[in-house]
Protein backbone atom coordinates (compact mmCIF):
# COMPACT_ATOMS: atom_id res chain seq x y z
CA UNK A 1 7.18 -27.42 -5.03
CA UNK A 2 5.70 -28.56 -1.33
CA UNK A 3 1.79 -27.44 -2.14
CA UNK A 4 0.09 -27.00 1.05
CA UNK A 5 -3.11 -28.75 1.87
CA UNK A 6 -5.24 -28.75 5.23
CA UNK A 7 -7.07 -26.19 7.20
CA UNK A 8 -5.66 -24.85 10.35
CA UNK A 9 -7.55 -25.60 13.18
CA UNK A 10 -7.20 -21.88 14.26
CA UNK A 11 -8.87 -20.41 11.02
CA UNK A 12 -12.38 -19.22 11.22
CA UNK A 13 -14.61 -20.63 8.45
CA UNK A 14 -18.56 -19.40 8.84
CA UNK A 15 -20.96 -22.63 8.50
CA UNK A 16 -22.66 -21.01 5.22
CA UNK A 17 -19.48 -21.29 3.25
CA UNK A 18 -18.08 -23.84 0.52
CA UNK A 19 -14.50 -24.86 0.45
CA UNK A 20 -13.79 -26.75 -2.77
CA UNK A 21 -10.93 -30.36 -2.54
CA UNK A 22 -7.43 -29.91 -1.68
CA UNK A 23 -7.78 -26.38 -0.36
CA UNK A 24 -5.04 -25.09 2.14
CA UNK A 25 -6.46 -22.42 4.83
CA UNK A 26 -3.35 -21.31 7.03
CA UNK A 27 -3.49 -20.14 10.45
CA UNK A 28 -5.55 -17.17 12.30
CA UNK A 29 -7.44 -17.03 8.31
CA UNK A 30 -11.23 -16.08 8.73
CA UNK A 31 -13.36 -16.95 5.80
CA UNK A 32 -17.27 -15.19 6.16
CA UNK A 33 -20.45 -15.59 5.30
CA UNK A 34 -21.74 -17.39 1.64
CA UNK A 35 -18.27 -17.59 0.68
CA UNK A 36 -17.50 -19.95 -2.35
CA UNK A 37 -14.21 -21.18 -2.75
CA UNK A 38 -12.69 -22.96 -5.34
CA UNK A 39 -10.82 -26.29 -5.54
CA UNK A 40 -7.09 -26.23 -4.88
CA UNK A 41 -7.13 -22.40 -3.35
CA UNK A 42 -4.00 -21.33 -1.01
CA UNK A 43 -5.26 -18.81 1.31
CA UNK A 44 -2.24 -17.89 3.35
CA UNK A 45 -1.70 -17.13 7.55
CA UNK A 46 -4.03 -14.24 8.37
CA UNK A 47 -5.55 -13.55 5.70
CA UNK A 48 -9.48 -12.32 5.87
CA UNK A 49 -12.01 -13.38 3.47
CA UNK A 50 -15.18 -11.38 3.57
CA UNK A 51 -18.90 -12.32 3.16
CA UNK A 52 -19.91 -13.37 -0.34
CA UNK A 53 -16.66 -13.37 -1.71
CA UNK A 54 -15.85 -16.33 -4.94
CA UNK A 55 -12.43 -17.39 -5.19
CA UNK A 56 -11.87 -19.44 -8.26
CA UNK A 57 -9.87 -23.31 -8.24
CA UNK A 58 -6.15 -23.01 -8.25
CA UNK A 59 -6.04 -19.20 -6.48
CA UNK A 60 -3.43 -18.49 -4.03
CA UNK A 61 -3.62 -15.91 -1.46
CA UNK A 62 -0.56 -15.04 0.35
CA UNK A 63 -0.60 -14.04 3.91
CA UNK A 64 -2.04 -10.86 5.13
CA UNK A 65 -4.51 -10.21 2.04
CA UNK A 66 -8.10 -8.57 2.81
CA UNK A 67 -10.61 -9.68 0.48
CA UNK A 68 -13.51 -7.58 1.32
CA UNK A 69 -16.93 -8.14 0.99
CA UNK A 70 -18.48 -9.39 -2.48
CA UNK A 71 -14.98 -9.16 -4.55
CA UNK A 72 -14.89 -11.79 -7.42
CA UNK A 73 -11.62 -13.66 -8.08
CA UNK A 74 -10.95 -16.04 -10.89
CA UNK A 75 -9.30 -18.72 -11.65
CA UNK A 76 -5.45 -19.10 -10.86
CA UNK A 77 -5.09 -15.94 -9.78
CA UNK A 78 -2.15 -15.02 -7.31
CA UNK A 79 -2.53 -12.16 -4.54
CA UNK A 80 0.39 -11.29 -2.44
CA UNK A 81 0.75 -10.75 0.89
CA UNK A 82 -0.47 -7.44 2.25
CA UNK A 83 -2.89 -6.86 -0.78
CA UNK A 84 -6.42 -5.24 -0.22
CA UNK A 85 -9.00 -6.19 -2.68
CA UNK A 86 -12.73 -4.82 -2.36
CA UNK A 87 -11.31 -1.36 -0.15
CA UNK A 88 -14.26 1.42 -0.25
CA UNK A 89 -13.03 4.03 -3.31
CA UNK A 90 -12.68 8.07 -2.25
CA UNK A 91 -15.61 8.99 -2.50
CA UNK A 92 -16.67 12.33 -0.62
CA UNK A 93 -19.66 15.00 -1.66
CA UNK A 94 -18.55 18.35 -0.60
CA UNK A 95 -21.34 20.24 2.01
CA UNK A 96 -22.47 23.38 2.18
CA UNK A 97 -20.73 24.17 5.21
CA UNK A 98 -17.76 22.72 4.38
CA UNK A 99 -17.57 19.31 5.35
CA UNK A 100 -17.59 16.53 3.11
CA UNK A 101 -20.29 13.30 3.22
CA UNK A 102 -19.48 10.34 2.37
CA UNK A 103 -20.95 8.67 -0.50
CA UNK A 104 -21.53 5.16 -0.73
CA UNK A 105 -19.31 2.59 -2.52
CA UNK A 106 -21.81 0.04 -3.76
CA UNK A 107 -20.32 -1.73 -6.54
CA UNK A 108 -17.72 -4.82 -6.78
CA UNK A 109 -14.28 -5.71 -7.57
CA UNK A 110 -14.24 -8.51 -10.38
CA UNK A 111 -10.37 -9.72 -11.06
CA UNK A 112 -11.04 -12.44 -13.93
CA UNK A 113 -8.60 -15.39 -14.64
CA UNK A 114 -5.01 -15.66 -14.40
CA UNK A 115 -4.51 -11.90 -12.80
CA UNK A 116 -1.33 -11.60 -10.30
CA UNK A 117 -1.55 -8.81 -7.87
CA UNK A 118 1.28 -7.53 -6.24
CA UNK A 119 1.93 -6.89 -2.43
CA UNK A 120 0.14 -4.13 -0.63
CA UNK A 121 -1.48 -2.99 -3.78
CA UNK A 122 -4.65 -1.79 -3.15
CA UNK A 123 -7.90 -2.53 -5.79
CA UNK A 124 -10.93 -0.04 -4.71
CA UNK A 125 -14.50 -1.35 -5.22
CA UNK A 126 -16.90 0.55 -7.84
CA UNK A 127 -19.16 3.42 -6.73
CA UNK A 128 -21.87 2.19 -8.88
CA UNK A 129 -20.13 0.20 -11.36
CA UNK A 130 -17.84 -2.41 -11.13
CA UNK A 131 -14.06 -2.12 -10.92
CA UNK A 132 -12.87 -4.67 -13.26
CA UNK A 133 -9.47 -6.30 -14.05
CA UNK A 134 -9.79 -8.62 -17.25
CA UNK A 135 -7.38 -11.62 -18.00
CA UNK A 136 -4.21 -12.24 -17.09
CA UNK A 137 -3.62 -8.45 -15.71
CA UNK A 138 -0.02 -8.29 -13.90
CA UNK A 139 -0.18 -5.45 -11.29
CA UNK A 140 3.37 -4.92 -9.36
CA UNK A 141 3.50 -3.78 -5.86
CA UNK A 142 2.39 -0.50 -4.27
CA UNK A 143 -0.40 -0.06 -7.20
CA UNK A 144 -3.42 1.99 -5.96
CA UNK A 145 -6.33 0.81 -8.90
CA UNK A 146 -9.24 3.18 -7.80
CA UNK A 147 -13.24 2.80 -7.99
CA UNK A 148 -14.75 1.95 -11.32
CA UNK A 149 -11.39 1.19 -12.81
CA UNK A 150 -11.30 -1.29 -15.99
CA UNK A 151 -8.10 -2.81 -17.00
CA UNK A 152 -8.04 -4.41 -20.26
CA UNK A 153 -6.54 -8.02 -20.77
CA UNK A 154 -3.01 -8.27 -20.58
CA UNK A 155 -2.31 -4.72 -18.72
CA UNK A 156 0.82 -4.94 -17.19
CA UNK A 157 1.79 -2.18 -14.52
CA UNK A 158 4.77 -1.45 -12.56
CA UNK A 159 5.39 -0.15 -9.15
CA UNK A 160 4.48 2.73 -7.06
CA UNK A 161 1.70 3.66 -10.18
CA UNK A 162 -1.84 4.78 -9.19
CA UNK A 163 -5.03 4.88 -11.51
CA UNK A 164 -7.39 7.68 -10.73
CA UNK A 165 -11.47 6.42 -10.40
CA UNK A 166 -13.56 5.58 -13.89
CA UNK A 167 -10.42 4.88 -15.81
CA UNK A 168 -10.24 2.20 -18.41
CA UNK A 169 -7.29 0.85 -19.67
CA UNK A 170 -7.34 -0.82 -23.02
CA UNK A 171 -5.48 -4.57 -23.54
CA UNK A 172 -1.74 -5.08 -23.53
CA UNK A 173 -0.85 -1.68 -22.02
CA UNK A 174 2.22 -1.41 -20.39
CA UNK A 175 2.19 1.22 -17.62
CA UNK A 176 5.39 1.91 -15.94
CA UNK A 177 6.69 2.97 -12.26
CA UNK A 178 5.67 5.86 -10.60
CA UNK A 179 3.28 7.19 -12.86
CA UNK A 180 -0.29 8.95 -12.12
CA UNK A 181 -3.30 8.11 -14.15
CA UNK A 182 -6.36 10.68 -14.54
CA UNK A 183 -9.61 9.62 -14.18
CA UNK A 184 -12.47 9.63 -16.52
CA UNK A 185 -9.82 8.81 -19.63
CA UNK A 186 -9.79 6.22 -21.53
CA UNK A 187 -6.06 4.84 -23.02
CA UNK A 188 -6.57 2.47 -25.71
């Protein structure tokens, strides 16, 4: 397998941030403020790393993947391309006269070790909390994983699924396609 190494000279790396050895950082890739990244990280063509994001050694990010601000990947992780990790959650208040404010998102999105992520899945940040995937989670494509979220080690779900906010998922569940979680449940 031909592992890429380098940095494109048309990526965007802020000054404040560490790249680890043997790192590969393909073209038109931005990388922000007080990032830390690993040793022996892939980030893929036009991909956009936020401020304050950790990325741990041996991650690869495929092209087109937002990592937003403050999102916490482990080690040996793989994201594929068109993923969004760190997205604000829905999180509305409803007004007395009828429109809707927004409420803040303020938490994080931690995705611990060995966790593959499928393409254009989507992985909301916590409200207050944190939305969490433990170990060696394997989320397909098209999976919405809403704010405050936790996935248990070794949750496994299949395409076109969606997990409603302040869910937790216990370890080794198997979800499959197309099906709708509630929130505020707990599945052991």
């Amino acid at each position: 397998i031909d592992i890429p190494k380098g940095i494109s000279s048309s990526s965007e790396i802020h000054e404040t941030s560490k790249i680890g050895k043997d790192c590969f950082v393909g073209s038109f890739s931005f990388i922000g403020k007080n990032c830390i990244i690993g040793d022996n990280v892939q980030i893929h063509p036009q991909s956009y790393i936020s401020n304050n994001v950790h990325i741990g050694s041996n991650t690869i990010i495929k092209q087109g993947v937002k990592v937003l601000h403050n999102s916490v990947i482990g080690n040996f992780c793989v994201i594929h391309s068109g993923a969004i990790i760190g997205s604000d959650g829905f999180g509305f208040s409803p007004q007395n006269d009828g429109s809707f404010k927004k409420v803040p998102q303020t938490g994080n999105v931690i995705i611990k070790d060995f966790v593959d992520i499928g393409s254009n899945t989507t992985i909301d940040r916590g409200m207050l909390d944190n939305t969490i995937l433990k170990r060696n989670c394997k989320i397909d494509n098209l999976v919405h994983i809403a704010h405050n979220v936790i996935l248990g080690k070794n949750a496994c779900i299949a395409a076109q699924s969606g997990i409603a906010g302040s869910t937790t998922i216990g370890e080794n569940v198997i979800i499959g396609g197309q099906v709708g979680v509630s929130g505020h449940i707990n599945i052991g």
